[in-house]
N, C-alpha and C. Protein backbone atom coordinates (compact mmCIF):
# COMPACT_ATOMS: atom_id res chain seq x y z
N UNK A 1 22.31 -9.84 -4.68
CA UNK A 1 22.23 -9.77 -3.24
C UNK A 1 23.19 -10.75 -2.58
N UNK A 2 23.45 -12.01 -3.11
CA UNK A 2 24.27 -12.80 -2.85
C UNK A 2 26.06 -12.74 -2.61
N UNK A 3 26.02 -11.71 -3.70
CA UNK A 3 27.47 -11.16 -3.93
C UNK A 3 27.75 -10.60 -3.01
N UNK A 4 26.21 -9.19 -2.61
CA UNK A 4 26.74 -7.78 -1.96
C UNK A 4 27.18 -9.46 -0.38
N UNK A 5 26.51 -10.03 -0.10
CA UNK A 5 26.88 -10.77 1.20
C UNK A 5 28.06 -11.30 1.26
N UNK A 6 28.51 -12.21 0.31
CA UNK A 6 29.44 -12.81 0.06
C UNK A 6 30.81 -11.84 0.53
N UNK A 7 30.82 -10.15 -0.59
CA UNK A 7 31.38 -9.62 -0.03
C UNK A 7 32.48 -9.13 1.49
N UNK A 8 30.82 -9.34 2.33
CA UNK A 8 31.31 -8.81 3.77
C UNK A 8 31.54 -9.80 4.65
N UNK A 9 31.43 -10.73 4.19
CA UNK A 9 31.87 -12.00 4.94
C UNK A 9 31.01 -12.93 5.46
N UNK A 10 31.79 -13.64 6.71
CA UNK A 10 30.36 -14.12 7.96
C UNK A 10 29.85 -12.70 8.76
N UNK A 11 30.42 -11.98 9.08
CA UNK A 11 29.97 -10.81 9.70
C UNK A 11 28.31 -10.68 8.92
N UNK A 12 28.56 -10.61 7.73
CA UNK A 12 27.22 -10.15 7.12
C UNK A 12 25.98 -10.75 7.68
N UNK A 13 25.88 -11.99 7.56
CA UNK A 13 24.92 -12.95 8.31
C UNK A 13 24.54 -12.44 9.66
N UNK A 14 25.52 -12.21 10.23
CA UNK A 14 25.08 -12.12 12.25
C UNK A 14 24.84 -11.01 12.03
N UNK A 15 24.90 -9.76 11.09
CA UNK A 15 23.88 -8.40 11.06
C UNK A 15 22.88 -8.67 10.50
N UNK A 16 22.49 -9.61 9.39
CA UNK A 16 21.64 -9.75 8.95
C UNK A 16 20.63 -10.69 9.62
N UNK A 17 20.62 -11.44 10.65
CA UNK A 17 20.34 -12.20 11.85
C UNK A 17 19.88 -11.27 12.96
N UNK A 18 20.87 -10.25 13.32
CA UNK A 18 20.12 -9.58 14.09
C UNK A 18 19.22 -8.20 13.94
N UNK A 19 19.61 -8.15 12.11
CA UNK A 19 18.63 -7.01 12.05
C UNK A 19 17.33 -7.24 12.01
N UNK A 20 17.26 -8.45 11.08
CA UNK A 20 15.92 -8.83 11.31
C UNK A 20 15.01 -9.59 12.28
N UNK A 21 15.91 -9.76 13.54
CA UNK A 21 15.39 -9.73 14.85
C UNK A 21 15.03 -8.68 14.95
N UNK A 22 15.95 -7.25 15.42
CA UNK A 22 15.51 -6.49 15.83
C UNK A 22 14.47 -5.70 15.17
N UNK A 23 14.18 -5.81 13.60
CA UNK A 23 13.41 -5.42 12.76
C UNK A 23 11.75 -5.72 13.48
N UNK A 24 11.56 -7.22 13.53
CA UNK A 24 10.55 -8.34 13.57
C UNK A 24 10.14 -7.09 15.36
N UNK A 25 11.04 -7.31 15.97
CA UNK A 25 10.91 -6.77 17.06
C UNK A 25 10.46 -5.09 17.00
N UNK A 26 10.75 -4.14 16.19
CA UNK A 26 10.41 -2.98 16.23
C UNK A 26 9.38 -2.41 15.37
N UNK A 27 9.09 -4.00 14.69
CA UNK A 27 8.01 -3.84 13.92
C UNK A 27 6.49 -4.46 15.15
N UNK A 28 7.00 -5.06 15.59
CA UNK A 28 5.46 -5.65 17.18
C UNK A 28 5.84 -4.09 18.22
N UNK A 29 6.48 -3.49 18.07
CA UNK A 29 6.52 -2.34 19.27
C UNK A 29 5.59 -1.62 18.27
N UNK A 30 6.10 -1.37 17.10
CA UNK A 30 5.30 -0.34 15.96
C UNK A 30 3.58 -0.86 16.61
N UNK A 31 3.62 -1.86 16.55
CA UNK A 31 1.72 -1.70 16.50
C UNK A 31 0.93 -2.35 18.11
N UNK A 32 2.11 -3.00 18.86
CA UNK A 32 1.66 -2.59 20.35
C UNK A 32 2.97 -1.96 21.40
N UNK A 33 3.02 -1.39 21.70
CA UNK A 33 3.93 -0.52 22.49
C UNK A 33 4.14 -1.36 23.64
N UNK A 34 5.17 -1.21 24.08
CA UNK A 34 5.35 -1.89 25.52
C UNK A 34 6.72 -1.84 26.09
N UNK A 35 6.62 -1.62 27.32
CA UNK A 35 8.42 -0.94 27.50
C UNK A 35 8.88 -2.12 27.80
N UNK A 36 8.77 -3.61 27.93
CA UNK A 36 9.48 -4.75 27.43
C UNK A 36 10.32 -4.51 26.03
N UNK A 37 9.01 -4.46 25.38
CA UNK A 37 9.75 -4.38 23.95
C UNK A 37 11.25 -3.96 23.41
N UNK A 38 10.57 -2.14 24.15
CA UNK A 38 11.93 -1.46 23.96
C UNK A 38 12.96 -1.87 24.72
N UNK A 39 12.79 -2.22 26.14
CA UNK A 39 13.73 -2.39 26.91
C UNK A 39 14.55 -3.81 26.41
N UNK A 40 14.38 -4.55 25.35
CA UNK A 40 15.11 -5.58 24.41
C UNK A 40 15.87 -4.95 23.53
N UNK A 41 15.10 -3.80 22.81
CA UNK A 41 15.48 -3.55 21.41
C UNK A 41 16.98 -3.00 22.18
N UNK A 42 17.06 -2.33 22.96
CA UNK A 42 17.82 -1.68 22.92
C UNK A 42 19.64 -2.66 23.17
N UNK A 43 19.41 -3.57 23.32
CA UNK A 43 20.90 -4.44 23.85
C UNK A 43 20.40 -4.99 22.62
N UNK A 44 20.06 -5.12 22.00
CA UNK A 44 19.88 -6.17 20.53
C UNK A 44 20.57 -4.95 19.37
N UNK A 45 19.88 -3.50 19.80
CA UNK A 45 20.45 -2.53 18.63
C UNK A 45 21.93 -2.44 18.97
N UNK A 46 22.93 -2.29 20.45
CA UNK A 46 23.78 -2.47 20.29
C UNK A 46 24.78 -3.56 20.05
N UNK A 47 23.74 -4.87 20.38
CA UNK A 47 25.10 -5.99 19.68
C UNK A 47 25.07 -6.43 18.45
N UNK A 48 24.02 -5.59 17.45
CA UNK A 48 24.06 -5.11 15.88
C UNK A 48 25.29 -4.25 15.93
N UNK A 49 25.33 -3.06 16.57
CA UNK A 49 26.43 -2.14 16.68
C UNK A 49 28.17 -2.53 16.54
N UNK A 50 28.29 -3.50 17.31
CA UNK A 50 28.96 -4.23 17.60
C UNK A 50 29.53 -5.53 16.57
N UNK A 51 28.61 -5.87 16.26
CA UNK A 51 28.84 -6.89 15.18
C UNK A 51 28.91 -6.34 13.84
N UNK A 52 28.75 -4.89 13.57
CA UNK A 52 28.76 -4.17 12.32
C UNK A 52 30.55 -3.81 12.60
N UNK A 53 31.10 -2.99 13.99
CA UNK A 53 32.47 -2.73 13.89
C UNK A 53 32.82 -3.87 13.67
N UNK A 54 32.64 -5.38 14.47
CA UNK A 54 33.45 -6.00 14.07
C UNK A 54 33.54 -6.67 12.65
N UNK A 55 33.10 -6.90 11.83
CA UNK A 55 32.66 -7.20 10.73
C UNK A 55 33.70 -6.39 10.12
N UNK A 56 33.55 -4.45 10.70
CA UNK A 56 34.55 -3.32 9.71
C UNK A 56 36.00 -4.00 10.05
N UNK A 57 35.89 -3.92 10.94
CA UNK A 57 37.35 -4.47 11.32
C UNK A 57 38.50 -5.66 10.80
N UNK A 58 37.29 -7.02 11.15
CA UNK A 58 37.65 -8.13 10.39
C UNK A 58 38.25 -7.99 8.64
N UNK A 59 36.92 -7.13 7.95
CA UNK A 59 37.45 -7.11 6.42
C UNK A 59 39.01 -6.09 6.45
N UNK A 60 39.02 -5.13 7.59
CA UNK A 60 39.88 -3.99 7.36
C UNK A 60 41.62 -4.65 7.40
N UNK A 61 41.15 -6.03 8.30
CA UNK A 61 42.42 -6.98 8.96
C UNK A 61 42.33 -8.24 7.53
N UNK A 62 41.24 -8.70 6.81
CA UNK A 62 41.93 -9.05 5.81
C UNK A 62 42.56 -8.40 4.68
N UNK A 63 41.51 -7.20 4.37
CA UNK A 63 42.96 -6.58 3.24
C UNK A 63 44.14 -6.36 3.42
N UNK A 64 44.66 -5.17 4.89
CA UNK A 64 45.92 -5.43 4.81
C UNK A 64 46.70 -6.35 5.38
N UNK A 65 46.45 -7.74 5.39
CA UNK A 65 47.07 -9.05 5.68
C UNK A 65 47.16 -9.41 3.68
N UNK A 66 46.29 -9.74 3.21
CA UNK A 66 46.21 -9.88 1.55
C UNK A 66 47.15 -8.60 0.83
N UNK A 67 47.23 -7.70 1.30
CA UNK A 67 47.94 -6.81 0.44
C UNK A 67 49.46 -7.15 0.75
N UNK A 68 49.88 -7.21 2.41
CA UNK A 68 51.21 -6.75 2.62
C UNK A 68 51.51 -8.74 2.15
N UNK A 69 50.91 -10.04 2.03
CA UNK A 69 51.61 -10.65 2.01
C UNK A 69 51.45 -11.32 0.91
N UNK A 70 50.27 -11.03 -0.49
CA UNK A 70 49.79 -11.59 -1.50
C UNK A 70 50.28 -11.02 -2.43
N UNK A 71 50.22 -9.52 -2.38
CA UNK A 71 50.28 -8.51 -3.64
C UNK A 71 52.16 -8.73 -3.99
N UNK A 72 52.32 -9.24 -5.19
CA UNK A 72 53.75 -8.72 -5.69
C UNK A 72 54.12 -7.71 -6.40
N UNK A 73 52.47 -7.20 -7.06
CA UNK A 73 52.96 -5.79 -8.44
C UNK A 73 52.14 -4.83 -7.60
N UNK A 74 53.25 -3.97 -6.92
CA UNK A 74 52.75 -2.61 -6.46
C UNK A 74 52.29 -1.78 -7.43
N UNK A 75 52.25 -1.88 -8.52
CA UNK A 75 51.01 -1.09 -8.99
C UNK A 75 49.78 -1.55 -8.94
N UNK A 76 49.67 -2.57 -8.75
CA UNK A 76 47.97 -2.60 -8.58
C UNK A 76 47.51 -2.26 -6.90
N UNK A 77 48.18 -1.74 -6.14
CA UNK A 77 48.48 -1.75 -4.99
C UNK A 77 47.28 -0.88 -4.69
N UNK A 78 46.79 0.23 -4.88
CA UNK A 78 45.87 0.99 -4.70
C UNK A 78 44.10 0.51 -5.06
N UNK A 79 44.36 -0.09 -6.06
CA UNK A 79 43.43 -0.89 -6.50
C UNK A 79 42.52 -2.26 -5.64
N UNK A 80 43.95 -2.76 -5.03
CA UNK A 80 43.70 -3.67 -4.12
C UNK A 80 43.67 -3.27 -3.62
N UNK A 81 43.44 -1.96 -2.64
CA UNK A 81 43.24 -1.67 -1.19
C UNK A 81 42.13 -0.90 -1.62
N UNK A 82 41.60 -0.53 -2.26
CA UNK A 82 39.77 0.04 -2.71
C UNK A 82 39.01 -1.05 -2.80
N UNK A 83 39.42 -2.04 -3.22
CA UNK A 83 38.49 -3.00 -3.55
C UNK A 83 38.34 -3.69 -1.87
N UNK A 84 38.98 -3.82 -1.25
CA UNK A 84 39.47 -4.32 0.07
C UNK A 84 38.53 -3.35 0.70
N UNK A 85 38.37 -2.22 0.64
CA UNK A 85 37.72 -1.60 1.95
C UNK A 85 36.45 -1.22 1.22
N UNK A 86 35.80 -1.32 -0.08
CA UNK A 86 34.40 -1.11 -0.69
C UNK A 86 33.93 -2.93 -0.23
N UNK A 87 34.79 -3.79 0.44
CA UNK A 87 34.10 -4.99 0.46
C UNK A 87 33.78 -4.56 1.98
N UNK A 88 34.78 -3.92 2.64
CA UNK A 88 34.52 -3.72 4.38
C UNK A 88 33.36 -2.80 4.41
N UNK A 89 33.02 -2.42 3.99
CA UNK A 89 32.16 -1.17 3.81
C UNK A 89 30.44 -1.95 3.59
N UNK A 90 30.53 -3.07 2.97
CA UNK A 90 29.37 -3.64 2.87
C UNK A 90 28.69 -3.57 4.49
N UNK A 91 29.47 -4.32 5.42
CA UNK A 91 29.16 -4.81 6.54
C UNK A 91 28.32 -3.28 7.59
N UNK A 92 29.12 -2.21 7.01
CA UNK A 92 28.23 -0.89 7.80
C UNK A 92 27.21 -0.34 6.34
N UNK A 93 26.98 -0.98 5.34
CA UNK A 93 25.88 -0.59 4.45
C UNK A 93 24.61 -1.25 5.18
N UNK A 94 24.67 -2.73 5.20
CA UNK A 94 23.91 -3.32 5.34
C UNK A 94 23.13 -2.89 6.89
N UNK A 95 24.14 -3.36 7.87
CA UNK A 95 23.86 -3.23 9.66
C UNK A 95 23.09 -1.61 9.48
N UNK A 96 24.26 -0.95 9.37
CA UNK A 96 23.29 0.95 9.45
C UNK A 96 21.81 1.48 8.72
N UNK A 97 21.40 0.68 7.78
CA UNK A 97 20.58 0.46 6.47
C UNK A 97 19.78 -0.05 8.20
N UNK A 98 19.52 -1.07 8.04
CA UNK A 98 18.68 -2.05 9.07
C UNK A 98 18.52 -1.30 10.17
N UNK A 99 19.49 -0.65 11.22
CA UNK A 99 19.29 0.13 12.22
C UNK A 99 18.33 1.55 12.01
N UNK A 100 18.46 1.66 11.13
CA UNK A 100 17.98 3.60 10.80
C UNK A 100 16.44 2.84 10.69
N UNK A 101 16.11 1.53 10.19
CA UNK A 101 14.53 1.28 9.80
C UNK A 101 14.22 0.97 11.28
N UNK A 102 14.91 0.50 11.81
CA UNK A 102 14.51 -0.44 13.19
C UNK A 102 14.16 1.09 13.99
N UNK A 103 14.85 1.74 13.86
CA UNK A 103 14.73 2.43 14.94
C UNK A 103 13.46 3.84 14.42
N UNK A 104 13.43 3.76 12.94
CA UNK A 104 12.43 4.48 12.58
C UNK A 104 11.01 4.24 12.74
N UNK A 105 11.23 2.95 12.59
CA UNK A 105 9.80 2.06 13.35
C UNK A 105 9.22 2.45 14.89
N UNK A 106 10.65 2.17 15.65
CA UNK A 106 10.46 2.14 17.00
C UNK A 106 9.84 3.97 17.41
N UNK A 107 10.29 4.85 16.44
CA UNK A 107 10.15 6.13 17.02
C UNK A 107 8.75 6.41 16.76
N UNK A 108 7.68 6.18 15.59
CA UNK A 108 6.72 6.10 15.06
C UNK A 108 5.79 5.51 16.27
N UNK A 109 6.38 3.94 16.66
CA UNK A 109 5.62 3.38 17.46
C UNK A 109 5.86 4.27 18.87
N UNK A 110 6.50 4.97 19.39
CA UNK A 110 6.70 6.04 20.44
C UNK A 110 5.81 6.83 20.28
N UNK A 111 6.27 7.81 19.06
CA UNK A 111 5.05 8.59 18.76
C UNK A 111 3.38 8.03 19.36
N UNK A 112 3.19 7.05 18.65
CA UNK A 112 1.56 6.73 18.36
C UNK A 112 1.14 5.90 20.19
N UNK A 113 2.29 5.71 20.83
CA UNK A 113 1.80 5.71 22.34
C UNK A 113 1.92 6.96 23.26
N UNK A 114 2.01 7.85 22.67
CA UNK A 114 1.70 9.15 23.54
C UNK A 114 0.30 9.53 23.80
């Protein structure tokens, strides 16, 4: 688990910071409803949103900075740019993973206040 983080950078942390805010949070809407609640979740789910592109972005701006000015044997060239974007890729595993629960919670807890 340490690795998959390490991976995606600091980005990883501030999704993982705010998922489990917004988690903690859509887990108290899950069992009392209240349009406070939601009316939080919802600027918290998008500056998860937000901090997941930037995160894609950041890793997408270190590989090709590491490729065009590190790499000397273009054959491994392809190699290094998979490995480069399966590390960017962590940052929308993790954030999208966390959002789909947060918000599966939140719909449940919708449901059960009708």
């Amino acid at each position: 688990m340490l690795e998959f983080m390490r991976t995606g950078g600091l980005a990883m942390w501030i999704i993982l910071a705010l998922g489990l805010g917004c988690l903690g949070l859509a887990s108290s809407y899950l069992w009392q409803p209240a349009e406070r609640k939601l009316a939080m979740l919802r600027p918290l789910s998008l500056a998860m949103v937000f901090a997941i592109l930037s995160g894609l972005c950041a890793g997408l701006a270190a590989t090709t900075k590491y490729v065009s000015s590190e790499l000397a044997d273009l054959s491994q060239l392809p190699v290094i740019v998979l490995i480069g974007i399966g590390e960017t890729l962590t940052n929308g595993i993790l954030g999208f993973s966390l959002l789909m629960l947060v918000w599966l919670l939140t719909a449940i807890g919708m449901r059960r206040s009708v």
